[in-house]
C-alpha atoms as a PDB file:
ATOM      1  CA  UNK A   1     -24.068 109.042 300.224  1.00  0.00           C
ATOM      2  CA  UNK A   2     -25.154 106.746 303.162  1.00  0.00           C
ATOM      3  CA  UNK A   3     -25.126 103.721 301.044  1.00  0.00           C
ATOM      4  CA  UNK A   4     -22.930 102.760 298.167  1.00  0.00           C
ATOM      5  CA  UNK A   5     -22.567  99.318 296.327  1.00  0.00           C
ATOM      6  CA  UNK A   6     -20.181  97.934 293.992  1.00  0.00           C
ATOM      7  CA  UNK A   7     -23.053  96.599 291.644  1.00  0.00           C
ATOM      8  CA  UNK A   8     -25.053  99.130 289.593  1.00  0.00           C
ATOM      9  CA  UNK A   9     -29.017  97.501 288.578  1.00  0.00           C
ATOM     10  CA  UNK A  10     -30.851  98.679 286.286  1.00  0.00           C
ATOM     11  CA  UNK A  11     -34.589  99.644 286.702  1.00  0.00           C
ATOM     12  CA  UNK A  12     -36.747  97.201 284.372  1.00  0.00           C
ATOM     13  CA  UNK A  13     -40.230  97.128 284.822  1.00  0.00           C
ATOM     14  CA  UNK A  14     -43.304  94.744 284.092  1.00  0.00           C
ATOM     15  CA  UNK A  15     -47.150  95.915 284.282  1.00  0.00           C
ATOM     16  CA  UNK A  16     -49.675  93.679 285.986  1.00  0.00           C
ATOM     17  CA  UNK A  17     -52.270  92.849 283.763  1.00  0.00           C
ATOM     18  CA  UNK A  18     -50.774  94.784 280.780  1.00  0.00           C
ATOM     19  CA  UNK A  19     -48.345  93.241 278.264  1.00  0.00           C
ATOM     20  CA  UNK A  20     -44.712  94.483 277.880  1.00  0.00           C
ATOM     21  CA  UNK A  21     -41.452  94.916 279.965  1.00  0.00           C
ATOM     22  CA  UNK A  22     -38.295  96.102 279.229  1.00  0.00           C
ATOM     23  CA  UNK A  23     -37.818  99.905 277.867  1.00  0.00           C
ATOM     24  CA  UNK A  24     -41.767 100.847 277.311  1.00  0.00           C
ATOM     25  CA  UNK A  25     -42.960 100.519 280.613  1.00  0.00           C
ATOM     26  CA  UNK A  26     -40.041 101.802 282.180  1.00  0.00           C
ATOM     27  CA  UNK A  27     -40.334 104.505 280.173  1.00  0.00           C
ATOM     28  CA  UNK A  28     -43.625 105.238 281.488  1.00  0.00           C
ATOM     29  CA  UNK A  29     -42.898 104.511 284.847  1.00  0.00           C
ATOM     30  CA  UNK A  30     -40.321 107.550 284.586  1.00  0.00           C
ATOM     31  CA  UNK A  31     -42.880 109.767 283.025  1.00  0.00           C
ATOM     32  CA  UNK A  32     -45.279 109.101 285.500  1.00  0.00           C
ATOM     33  CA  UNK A  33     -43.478 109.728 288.383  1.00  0.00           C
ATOM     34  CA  UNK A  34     -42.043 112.942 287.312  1.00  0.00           C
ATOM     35  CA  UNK A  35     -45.590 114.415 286.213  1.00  0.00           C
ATOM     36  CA  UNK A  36     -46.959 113.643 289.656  1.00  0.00           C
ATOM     37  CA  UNK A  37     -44.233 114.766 291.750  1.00  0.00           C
ATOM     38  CA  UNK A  38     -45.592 118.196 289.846  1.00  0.00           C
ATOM     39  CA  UNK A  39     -48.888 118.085 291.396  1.00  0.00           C
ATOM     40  CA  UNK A  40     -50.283 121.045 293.526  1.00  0.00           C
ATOM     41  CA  UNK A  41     -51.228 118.738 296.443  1.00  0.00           C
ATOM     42  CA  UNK A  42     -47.851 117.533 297.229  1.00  0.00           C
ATOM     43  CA  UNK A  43     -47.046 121.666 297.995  1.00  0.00           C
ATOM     44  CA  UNK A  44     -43.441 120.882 296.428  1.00  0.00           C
ATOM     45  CA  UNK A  45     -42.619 123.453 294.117  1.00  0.00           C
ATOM     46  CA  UNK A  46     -43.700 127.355 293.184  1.00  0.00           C
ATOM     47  CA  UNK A  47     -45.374 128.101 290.233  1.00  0.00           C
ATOM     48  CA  UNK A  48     -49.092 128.176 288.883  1.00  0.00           C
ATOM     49  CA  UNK A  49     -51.458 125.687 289.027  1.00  0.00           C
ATOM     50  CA  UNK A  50     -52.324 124.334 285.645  1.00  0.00           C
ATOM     51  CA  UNK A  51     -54.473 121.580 284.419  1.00  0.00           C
ATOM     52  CA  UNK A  52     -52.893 119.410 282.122  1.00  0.00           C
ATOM     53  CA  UNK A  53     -55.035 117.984 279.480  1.00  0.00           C
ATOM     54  CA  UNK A  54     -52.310 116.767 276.891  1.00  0.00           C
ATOM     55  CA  UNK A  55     -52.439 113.175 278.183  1.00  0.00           C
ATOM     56  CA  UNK A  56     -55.645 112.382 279.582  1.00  0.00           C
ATOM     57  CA  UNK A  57     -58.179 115.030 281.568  1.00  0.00           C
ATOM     58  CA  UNK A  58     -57.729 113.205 284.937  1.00  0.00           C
ATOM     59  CA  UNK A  59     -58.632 116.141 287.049  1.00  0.00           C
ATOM     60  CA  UNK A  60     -55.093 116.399 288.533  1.00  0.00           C
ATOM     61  CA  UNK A  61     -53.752 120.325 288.867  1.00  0.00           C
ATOM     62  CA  UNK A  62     -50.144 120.607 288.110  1.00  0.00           C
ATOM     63  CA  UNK A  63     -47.615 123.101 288.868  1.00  0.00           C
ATOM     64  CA  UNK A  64     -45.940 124.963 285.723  1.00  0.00           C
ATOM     65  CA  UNK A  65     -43.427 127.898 285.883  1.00  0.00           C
ATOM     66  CA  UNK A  66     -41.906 129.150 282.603  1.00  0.00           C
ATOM     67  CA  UNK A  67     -38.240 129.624 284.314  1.00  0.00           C
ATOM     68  CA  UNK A  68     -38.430 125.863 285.520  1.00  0.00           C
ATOM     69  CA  UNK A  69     -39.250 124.455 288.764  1.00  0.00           C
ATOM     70  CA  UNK A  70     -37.625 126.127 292.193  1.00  0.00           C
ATOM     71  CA  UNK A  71     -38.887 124.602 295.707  1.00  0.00           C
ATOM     72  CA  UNK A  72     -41.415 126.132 297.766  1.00  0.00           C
ATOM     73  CA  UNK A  73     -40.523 128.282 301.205  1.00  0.00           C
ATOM     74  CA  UNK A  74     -41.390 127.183 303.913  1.00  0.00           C
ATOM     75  CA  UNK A  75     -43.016 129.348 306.792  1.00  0.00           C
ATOM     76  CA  UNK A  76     -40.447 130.134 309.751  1.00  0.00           C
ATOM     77  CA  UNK A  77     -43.123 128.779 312.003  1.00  0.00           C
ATOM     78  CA  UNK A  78     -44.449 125.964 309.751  1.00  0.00           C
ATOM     79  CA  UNK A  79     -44.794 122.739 311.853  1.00  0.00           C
ATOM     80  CA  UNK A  80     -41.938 120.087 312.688  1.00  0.00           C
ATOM     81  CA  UNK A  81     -44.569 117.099 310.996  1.00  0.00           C
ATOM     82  CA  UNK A  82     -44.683 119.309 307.591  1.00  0.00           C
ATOM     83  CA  UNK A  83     -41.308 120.513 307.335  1.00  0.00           C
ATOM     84  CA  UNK A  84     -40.516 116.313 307.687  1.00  0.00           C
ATOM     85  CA  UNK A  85     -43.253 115.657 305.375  1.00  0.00           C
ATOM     86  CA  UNK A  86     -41.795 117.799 303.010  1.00  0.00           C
ATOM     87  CA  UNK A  87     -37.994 116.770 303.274  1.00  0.00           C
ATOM     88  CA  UNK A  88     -39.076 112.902 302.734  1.00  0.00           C
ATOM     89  CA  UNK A  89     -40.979 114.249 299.350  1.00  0.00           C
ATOM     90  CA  UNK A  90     -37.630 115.558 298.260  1.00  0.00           C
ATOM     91  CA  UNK A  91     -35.780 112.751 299.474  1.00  0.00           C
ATOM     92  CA  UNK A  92     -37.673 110.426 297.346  1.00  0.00           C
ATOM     93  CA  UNK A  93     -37.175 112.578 294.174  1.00  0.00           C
ATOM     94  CA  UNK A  94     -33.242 113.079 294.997  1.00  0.00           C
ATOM     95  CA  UNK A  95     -33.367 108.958 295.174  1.00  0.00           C
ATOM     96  CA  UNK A  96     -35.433 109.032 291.698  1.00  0.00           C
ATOM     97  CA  UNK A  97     -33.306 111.366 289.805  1.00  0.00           C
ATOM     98  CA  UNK A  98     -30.593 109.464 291.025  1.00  0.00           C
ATOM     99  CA  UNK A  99     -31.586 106.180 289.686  1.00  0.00           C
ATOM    100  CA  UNK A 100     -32.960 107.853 286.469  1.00  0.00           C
ATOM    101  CA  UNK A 101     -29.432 109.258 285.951  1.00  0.00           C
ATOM    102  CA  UNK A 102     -28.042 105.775 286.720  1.00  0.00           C
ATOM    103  CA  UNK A 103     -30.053 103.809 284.311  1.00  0.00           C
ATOM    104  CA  UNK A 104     -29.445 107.240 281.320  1.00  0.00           C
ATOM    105  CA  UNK A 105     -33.511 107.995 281.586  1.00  0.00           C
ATOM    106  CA  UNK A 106     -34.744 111.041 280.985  1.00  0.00           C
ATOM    107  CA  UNK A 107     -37.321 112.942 283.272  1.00  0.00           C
ATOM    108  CA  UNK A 108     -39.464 115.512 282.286  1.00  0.00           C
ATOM    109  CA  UNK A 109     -39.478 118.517 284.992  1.00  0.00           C
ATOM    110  CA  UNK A 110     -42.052 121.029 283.208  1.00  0.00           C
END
């Protein structure tokens, strides 16, 4: 780790326009990150594309693979800006599951 501290915060969040804070919209906030960093778009993970209608039909495609999420390859000759592009995506969600597992949240990976 680059960067270490001797405090430990907590993530509690509060919705603009919406009533609540504390656990709820944290909650959410977990659950919503994890779903999108699923999407198709973000070319993340392998797997099949799947609509996911369970929540709301918001057009999104996710990715869904019965034996759980593994990363996608990369092409030997793929391009310096993707390859970067790609290794800040999983950057952030190596940060995220960090915190998550900080604060005892759980995050939904299928």
């Amino acid at each position: 780790m680059c960067v270490r501290s001797a405090r430990v915060l907590t993530v509690i969040l509060t919705g603009v326009c919406k009533v609540g804070t504390g656990l709820g919209p944290t909650l959410e906030f977990y659950a919503l990150v994890s779903r999108e960093m699923q999407n198709v778009e973000l070319d993340l993970w392998r797997g099949d594309p799947v609509k996911r209608t369970e929540l709301r039909d918001d057009g999104h495609t996710y990715v869904f693979s019965p034996a759980g999420l593994f990363p996608a390859p990369l092409a030997r000759n793929a391009k310096m800006s993707h390859v970067n592009k790609i290794k800040s995506k999983f950057r952030f969600l190596g940060k995220f599951m960090a915190k998550a597992l900080m604060d005892s949240r759980m995050v939904s990976s299928t």
